[in-house]
PDB file of N, CA and C in Angstrom:
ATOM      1  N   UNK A   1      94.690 -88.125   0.935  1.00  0.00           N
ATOM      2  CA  UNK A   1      95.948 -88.247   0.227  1.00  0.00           C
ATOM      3  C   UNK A   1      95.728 -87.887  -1.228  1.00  0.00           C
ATOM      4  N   UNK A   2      96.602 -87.261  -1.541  1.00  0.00           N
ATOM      5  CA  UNK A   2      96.368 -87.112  -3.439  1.00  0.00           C
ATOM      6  C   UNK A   2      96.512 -88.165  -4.384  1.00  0.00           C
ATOM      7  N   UNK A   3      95.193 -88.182  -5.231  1.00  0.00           N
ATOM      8  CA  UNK A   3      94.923 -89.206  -6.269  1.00  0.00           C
ATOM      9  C   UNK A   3      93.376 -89.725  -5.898  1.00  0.00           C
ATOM     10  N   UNK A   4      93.119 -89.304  -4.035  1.00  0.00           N
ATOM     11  CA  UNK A   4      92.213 -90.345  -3.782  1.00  0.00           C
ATOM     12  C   UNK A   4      91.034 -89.678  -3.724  1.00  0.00           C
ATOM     13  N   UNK A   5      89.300 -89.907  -3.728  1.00  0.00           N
ATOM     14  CA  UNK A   5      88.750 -89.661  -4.203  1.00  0.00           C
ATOM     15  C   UNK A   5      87.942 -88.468  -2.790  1.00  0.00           C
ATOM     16  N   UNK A   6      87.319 -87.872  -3.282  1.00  0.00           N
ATOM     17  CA  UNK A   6      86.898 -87.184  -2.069  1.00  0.00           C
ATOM     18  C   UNK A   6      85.462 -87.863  -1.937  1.00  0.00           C
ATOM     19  N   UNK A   7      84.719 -88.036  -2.469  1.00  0.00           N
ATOM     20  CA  UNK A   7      83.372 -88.843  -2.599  1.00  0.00           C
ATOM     21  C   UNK A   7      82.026 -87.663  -3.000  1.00  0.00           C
ATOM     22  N   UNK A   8      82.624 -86.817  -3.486  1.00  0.00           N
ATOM     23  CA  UNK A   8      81.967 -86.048  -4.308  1.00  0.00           C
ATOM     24  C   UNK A   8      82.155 -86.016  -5.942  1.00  0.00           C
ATOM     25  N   UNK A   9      82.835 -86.328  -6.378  1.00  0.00           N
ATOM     26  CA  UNK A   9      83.118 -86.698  -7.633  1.00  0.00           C
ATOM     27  C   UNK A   9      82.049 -86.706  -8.559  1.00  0.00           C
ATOM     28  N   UNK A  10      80.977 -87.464  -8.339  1.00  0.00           N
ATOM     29  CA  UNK A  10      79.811 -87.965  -9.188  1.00  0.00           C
ATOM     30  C   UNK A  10      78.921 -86.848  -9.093  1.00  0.00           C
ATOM     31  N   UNK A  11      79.025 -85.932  -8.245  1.00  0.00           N
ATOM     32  CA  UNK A  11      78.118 -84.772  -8.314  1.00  0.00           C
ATOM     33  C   UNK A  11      78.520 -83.773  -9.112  1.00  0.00           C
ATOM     34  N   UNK A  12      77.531 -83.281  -9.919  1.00  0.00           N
ATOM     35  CA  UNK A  12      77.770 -81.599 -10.521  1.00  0.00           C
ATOM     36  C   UNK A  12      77.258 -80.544  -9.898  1.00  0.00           C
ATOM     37  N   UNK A  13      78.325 -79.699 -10.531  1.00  0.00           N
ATOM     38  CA  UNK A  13      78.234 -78.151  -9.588  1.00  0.00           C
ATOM     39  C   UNK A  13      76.962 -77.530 -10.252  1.00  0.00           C
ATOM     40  N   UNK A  14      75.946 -77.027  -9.343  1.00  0.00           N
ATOM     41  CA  UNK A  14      74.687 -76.708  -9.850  1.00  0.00           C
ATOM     42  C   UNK A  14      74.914 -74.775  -9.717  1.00  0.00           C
ATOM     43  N   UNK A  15      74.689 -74.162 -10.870  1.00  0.00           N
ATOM     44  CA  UNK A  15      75.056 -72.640 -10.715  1.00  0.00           C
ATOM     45  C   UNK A  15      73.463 -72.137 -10.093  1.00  0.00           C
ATOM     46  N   UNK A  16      73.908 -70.888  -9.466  1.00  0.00           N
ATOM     47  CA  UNK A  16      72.542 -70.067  -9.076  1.00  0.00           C
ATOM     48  C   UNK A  16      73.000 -68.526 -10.282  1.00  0.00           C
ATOM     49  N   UNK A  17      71.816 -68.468 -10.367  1.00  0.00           N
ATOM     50  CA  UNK A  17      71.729 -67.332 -11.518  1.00  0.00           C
ATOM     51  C   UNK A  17      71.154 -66.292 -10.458  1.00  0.00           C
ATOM     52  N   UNK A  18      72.211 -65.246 -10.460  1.00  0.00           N
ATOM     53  CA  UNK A  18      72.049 -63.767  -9.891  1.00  0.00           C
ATOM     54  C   UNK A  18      71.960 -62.715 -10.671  1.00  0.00           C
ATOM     55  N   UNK A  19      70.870 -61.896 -10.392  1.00  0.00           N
ATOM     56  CA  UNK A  19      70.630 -60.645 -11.132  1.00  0.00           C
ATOM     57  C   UNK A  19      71.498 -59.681 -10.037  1.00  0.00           C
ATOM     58  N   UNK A  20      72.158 -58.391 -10.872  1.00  0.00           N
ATOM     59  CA  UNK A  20      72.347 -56.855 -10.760  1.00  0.00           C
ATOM     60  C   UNK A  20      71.383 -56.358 -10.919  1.00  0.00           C
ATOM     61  N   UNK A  21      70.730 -55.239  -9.568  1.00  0.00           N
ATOM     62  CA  UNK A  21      69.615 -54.268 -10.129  1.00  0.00           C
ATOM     63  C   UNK A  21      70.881 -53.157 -10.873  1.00  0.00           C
ATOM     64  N   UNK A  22      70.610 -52.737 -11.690  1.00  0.00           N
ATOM     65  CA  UNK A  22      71.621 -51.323 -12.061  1.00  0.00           C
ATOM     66  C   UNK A  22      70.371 -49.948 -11.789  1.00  0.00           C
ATOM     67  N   UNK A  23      71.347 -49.702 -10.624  1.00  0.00           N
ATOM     68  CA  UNK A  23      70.588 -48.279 -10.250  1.00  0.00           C
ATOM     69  C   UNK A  23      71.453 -46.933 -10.943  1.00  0.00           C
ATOM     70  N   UNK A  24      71.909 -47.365 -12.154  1.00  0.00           N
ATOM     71  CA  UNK A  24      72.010 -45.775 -12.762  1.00  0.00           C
ATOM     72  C   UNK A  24      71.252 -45.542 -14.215  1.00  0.00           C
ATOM     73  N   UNK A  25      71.238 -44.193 -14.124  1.00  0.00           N
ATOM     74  CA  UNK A  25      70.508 -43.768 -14.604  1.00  0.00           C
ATOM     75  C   UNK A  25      71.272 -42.936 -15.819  1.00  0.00           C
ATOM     76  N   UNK A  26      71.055 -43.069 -17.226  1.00  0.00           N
ATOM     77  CA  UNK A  26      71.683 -42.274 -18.008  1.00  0.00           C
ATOM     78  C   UNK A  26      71.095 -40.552 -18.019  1.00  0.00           C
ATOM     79  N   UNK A  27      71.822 -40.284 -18.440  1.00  0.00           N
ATOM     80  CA  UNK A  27      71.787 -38.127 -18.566  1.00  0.00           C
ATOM     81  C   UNK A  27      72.736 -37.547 -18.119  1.00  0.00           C
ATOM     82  N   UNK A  28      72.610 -36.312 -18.161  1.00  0.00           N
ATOM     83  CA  UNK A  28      73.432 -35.420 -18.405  1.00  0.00           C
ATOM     84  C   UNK A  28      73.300 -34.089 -17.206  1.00  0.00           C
ATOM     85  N   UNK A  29      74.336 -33.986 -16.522  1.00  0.00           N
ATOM     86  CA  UNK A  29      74.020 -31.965 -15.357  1.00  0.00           C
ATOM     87  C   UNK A  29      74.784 -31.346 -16.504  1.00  0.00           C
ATOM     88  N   UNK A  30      74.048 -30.635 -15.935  1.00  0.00           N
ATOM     89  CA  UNK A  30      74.907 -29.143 -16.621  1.00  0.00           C
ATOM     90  C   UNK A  30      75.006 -27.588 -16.168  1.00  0.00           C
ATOM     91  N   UNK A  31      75.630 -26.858 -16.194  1.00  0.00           N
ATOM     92  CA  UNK A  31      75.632 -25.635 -15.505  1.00  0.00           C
ATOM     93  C   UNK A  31      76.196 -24.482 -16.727  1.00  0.00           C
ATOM     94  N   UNK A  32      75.571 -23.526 -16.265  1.00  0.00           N
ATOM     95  CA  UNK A  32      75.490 -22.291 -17.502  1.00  0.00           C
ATOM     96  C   UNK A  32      76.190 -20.967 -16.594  1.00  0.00           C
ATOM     97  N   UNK A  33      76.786 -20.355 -17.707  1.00  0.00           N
ATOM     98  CA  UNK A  33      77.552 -19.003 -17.301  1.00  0.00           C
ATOM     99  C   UNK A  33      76.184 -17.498 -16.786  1.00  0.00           C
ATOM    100  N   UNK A  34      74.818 -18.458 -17.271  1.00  0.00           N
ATOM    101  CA  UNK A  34      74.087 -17.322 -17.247  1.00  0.00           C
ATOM    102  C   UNK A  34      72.921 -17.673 -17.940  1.00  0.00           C
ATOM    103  N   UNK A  35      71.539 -16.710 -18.086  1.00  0.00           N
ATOM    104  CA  UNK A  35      70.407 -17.414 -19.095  1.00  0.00           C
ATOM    105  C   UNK A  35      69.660 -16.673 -19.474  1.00  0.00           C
ATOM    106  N   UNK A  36      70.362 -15.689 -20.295  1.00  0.00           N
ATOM    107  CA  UNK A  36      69.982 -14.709 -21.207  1.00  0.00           C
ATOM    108  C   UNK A  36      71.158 -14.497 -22.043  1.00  0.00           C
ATOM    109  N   UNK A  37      71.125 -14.161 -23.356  1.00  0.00           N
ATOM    110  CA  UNK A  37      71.762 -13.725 -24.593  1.00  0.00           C
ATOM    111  C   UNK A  37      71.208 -12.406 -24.678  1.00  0.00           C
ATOM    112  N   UNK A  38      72.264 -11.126 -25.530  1.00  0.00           N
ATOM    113  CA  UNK A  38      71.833 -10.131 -25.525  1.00  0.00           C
ATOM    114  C   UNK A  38      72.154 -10.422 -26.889  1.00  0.00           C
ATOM    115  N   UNK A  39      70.880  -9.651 -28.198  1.00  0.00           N
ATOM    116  CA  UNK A  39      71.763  -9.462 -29.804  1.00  0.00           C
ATOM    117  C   UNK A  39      72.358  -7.527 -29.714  1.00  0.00           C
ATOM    118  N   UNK A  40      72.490  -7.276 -30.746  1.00  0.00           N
ATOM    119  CA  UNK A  40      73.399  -5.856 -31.051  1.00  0.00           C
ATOM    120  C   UNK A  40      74.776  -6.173 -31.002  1.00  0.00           C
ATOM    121  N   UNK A  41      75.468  -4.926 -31.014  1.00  0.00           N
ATOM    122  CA  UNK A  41      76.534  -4.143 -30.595  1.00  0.00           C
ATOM    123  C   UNK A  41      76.737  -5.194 -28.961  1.00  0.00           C
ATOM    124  N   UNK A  42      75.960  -5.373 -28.425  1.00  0.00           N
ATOM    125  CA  UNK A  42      76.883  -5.427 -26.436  1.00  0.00           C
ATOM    126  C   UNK A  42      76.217  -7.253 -26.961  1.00  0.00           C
ATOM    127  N   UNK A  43      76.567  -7.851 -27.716  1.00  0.00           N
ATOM    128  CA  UNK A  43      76.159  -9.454 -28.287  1.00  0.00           C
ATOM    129  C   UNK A  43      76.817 -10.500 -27.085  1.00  0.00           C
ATOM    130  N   UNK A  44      75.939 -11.046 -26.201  1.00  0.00           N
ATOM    131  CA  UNK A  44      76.487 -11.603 -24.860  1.00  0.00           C
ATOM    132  C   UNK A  44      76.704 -13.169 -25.258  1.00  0.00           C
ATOM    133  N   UNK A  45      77.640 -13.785 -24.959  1.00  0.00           N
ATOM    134  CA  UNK A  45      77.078 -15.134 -25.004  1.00  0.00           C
ATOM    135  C   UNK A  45      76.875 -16.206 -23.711  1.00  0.00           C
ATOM    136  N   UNK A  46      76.392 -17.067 -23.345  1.00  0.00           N
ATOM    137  CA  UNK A  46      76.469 -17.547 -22.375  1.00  0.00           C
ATOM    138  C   UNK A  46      76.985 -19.130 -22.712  1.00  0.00           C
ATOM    139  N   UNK A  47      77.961 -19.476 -22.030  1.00  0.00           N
ATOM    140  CA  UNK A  47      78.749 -20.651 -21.702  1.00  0.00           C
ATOM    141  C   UNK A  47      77.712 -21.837 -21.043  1.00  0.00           C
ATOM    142  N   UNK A  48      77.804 -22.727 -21.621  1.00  0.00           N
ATOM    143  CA  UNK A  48      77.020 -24.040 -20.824  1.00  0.00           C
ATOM    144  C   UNK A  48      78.197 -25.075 -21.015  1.00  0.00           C
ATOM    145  N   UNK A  49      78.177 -25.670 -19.523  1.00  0.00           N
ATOM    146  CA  UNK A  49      78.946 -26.971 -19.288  1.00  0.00           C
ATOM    147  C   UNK A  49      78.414 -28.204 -18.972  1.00  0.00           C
ATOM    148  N   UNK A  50      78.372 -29.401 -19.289  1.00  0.00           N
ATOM    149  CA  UNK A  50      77.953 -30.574 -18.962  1.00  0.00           C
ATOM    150  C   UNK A  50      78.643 -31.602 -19.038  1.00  0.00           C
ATOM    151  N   UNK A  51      78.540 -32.662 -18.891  1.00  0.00           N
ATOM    152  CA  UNK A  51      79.174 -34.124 -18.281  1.00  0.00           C
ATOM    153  C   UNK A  51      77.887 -34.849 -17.975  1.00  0.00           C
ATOM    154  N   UNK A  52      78.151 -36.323 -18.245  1.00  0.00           N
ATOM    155  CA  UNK A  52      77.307 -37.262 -18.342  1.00  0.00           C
ATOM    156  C   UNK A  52      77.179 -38.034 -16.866  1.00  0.00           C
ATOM    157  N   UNK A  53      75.941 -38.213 -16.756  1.00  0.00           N
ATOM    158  CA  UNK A  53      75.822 -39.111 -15.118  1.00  0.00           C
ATOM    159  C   UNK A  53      76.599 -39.951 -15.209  1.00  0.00           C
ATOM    160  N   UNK A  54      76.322 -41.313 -16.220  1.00  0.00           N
ATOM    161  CA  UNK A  54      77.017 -42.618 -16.158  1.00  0.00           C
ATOM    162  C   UNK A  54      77.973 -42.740 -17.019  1.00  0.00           C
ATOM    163  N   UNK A  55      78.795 -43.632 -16.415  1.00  0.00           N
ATOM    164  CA  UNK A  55      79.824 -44.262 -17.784  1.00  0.00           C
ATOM    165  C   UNK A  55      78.705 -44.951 -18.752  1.00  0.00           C
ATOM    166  N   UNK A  56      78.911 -44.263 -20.543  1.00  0.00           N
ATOM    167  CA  UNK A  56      78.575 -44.970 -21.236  1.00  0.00           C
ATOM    168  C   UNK A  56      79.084 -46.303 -21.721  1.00  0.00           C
ATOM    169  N   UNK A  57      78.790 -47.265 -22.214  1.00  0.00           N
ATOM    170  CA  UNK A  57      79.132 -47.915 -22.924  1.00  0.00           C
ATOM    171  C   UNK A  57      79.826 -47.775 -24.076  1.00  0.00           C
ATOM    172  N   UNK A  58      79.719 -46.885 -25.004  1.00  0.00           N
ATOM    173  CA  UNK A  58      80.492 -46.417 -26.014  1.00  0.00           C
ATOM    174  C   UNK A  58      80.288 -44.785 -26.516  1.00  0.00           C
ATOM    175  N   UNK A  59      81.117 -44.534 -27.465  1.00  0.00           N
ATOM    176  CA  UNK A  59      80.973 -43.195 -27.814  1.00  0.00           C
ATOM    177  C   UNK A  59      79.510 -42.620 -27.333  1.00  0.00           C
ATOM    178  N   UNK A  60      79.176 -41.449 -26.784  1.00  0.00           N
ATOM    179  CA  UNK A  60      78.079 -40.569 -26.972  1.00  0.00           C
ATOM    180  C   UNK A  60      78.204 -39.234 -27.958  1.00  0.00           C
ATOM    181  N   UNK A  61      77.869 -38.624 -28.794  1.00  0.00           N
ATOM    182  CA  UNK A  61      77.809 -37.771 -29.133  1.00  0.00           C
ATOM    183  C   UNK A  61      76.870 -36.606 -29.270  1.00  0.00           C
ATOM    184  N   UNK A  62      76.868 -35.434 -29.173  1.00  0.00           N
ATOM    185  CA  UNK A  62      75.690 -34.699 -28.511  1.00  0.00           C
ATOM    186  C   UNK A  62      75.828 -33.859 -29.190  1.00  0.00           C
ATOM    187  N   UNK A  63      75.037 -33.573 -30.973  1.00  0.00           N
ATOM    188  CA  UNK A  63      75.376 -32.199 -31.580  1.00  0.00           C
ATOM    189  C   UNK A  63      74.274 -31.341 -30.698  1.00  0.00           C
ATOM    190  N   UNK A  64      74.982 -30.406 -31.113  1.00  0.00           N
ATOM    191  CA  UNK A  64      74.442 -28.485 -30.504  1.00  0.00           C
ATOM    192  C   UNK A  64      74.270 -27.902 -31.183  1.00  0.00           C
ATOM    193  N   UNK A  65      72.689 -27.919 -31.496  1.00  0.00           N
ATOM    194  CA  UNK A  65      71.877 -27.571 -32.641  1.00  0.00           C
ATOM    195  C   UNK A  65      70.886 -26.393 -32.149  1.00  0.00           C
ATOM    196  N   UNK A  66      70.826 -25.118 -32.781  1.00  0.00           N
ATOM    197  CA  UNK A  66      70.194 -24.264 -32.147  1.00  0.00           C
ATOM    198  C   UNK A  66      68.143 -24.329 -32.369  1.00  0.00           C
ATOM    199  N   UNK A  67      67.601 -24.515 -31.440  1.00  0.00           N
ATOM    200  CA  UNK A  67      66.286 -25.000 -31.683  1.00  0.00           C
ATOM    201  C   UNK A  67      65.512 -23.927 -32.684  1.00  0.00           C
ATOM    202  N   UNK A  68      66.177 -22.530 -32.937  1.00  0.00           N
ATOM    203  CA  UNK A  68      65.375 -21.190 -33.434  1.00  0.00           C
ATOM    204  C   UNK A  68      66.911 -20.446 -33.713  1.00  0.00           C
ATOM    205  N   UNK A  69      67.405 -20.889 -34.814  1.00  0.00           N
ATOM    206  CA  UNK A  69      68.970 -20.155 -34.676  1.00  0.00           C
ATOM    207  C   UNK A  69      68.616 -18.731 -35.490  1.00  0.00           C
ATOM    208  N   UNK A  70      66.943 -18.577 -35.405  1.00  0.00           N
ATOM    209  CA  UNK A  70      66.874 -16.985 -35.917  1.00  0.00           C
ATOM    210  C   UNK A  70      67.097 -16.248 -34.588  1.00  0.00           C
ATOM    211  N   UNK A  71      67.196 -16.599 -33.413  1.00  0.00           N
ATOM    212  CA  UNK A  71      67.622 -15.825 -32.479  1.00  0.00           C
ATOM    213  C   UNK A  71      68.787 -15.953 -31.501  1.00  0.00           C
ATOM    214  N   UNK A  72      69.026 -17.560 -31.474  1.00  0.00           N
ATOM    215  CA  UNK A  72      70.299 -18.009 -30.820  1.00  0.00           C
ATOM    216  C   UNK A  72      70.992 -19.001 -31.654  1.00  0.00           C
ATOM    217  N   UNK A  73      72.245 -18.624 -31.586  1.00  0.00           N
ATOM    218  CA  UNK A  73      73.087 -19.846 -32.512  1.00  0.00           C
ATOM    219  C   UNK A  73      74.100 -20.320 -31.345  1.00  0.00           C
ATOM    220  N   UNK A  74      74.381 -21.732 -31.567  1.00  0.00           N
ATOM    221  CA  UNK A  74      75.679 -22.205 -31.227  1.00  0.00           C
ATOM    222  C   UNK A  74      76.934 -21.859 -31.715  1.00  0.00           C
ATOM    223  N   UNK A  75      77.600 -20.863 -31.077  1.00  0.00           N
ATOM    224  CA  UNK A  75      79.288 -20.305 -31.478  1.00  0.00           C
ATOM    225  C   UNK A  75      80.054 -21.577 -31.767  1.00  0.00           C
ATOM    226  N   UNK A  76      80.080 -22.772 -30.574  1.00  0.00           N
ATOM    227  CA  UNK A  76      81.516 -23.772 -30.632  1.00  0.00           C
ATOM    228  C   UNK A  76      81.328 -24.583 -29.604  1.00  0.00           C
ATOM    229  N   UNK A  77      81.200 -25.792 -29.592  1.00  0.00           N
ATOM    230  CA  UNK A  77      81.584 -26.649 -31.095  1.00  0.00           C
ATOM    231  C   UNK A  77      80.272 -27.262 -31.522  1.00  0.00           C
ATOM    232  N   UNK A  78      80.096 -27.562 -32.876  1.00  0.00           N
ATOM    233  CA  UNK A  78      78.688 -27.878 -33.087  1.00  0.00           C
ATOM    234  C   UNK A  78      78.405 -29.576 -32.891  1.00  0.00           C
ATOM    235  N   UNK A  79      79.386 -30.249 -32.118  1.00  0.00           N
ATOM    236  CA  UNK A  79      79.355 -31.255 -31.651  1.00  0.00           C
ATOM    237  C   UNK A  79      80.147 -31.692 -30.224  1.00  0.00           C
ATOM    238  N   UNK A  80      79.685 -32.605 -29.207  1.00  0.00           N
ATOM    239  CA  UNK A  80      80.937 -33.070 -28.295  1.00  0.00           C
ATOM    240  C   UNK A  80      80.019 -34.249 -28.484  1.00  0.00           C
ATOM    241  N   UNK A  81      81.858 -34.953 -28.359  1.00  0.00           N
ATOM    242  CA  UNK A  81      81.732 -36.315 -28.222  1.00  0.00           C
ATOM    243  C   UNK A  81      82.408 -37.084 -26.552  1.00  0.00           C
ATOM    244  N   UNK A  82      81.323 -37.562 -25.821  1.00  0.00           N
ATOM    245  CA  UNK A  82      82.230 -37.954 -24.575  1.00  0.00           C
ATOM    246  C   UNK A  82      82.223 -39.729 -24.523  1.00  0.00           C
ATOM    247  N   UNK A  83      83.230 -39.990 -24.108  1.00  0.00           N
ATOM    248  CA  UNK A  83      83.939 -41.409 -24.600  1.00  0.00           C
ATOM    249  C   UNK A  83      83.839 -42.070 -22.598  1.00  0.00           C
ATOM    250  N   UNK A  84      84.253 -43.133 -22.926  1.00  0.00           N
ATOM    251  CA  UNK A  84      84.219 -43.990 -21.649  1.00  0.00           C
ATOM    252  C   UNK A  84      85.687 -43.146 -20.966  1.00  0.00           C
ATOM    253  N   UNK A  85      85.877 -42.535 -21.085  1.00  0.00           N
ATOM    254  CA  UNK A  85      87.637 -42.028 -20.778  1.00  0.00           C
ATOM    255  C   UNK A  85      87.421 -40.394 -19.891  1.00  0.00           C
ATOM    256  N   UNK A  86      86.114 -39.553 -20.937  1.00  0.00           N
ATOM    257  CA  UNK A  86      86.288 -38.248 -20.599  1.00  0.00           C
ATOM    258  C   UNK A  86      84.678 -38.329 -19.974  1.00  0.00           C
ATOM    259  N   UNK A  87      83.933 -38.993 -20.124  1.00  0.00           N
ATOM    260  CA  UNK A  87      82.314 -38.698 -19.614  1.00  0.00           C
ATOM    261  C   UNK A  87      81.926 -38.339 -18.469  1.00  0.00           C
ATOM    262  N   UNK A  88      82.712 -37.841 -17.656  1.00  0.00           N
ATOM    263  CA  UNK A  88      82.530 -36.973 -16.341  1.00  0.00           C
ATOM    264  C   UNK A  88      83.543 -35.742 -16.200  1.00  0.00           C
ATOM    265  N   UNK A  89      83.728 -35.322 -17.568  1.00  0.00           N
ATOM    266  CA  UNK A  89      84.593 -34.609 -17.405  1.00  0.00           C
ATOM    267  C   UNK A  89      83.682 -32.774 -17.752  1.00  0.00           C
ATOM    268  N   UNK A  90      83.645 -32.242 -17.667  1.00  0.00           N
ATOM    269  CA  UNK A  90      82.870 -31.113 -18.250  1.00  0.00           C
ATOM    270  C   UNK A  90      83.034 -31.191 -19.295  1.00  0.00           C
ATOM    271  N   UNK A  91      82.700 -31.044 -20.379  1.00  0.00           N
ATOM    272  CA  UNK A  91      82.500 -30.189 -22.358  1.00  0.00           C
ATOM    273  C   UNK A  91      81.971 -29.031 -22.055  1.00  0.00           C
ATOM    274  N   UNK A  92      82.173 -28.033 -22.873  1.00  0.00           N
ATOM    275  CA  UNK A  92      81.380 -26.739 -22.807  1.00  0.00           C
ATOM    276  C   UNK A  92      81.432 -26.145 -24.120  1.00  0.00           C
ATOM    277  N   UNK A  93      80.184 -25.440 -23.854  1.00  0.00           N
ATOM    278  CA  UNK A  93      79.694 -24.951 -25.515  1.00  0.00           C
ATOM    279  C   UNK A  93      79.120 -22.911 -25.212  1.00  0.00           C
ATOM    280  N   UNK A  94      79.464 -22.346 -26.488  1.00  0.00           N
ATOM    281  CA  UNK A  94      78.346 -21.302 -25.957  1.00  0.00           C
ATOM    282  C   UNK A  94      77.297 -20.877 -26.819  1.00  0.00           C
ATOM    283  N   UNK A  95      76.576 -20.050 -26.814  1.00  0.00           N
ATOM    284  CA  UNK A  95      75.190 -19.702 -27.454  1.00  0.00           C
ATOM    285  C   UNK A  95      75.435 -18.027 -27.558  1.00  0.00           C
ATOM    286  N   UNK A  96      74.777 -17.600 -28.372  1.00  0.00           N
ATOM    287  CA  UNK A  96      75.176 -15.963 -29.045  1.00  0.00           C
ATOM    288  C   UNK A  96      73.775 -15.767 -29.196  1.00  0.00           C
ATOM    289  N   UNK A  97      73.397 -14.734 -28.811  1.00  0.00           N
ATOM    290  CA  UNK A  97      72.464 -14.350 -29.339  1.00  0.00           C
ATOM    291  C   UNK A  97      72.716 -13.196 -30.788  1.00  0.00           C
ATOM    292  N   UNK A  98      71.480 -13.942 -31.572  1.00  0.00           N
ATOM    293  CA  UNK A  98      71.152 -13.211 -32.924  1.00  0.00           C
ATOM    294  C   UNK A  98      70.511 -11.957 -33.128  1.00  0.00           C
ATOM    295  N   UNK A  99      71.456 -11.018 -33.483  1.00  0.00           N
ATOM    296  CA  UNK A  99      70.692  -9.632 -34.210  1.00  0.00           C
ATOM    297  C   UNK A  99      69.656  -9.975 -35.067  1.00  0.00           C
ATOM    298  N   UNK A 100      68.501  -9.676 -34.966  1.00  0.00           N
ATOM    299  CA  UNK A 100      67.515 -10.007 -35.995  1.00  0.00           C
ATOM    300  C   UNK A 100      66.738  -9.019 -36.816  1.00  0.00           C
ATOM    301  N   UNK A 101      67.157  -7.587 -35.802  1.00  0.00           N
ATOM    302  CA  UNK A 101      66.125  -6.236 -36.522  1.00  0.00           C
ATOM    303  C   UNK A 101      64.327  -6.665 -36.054  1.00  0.00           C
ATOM    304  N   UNK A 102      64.162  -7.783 -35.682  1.00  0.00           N
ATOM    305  CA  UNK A 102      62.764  -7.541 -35.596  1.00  0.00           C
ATOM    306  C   UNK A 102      62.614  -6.992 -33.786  1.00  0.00           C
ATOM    307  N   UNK A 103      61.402  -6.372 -34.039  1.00  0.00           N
ATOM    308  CA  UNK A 103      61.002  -5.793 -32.384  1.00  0.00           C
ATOM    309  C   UNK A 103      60.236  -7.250 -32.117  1.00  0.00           C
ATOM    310  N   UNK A 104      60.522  -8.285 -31.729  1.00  0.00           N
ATOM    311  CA  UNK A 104      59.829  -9.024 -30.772  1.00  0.00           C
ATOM    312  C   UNK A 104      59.530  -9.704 -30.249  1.00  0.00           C
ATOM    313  N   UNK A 105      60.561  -9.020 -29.051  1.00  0.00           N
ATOM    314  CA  UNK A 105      60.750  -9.130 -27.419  1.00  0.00           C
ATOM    315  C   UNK A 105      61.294 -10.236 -27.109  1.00  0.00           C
ATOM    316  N   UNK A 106      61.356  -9.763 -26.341  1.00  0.00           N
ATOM    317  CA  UNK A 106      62.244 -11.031 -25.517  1.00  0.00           C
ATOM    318  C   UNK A 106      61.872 -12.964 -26.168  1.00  0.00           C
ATOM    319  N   UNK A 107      62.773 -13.233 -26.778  1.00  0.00           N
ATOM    320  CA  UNK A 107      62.102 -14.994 -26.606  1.00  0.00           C
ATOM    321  C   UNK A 107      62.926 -16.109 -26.225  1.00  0.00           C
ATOM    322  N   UNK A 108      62.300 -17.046 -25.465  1.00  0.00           N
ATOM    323  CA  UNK A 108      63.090 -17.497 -25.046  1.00  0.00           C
ATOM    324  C   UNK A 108      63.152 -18.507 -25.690  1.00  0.00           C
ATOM    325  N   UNK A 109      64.221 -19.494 -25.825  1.00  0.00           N
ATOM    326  CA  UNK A 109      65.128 -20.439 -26.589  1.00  0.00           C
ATOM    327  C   UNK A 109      65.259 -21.710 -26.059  1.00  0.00           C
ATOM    328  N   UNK A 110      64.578 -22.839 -25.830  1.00  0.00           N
ATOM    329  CA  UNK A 110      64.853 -23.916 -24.544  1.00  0.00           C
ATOM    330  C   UNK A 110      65.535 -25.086 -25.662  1.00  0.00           C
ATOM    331  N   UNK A 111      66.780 -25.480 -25.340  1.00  0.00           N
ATOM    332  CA  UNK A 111      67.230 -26.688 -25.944  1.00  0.00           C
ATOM    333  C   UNK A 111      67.512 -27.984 -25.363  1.00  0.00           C
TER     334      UNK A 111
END
């Protein structure tokens, strides 16, 4: 009946403490229009797209900084920022290759 006691009363609720393993992993895929730049006159650029594995926690921002911009520069944009809202969404950036006048050869550019 209500009011009356159940005969548990005098006991407290004892908590169990549970862990989450979190099986993700932060980073980034990405996929490219291509993976070579030409400099001159026929100046190619190649498009790279990426999106983040996990939802971050807060802003990420990822400037696009050319590692040797005597041979490749970043055209646009020299930053993306992906937010808890867009972080699986693609960003895309491209890379130009630089006329330099020097003969030499081919180099490659890893960022």
């Amino acid at each position: 009946a209500p009011g009356e006691s159940s005969g548990y009363d005098m006991y407290a609720l004892s908590f169990v403490e549970v862990e989450n393993i979190d099986d993700d992993v932060s980073g980034a895929v990405g996929t490219a229009s291509g993976s070579t730049t030409q400099e001159g006159a026929i100046a190619q650029t190649v498009k790279y797209s990426f999106f983040l594995k996990t939802e971050p926690l807060g802003d990420v921002t990822v400037s696009l900084v050319s590692p040797d911009p005597s041979e490749v520069t970043v055209t646009s944009p020299a930053a993306i920022t992906f937010t808890t809202a867009n972080w699986a969404i693609p960003a895309s950036f491209e890379l130009l290759g630089v006329q330099d006048d020097i003969d030499d050869g081919d180099v490659p550019v890893v960022f």
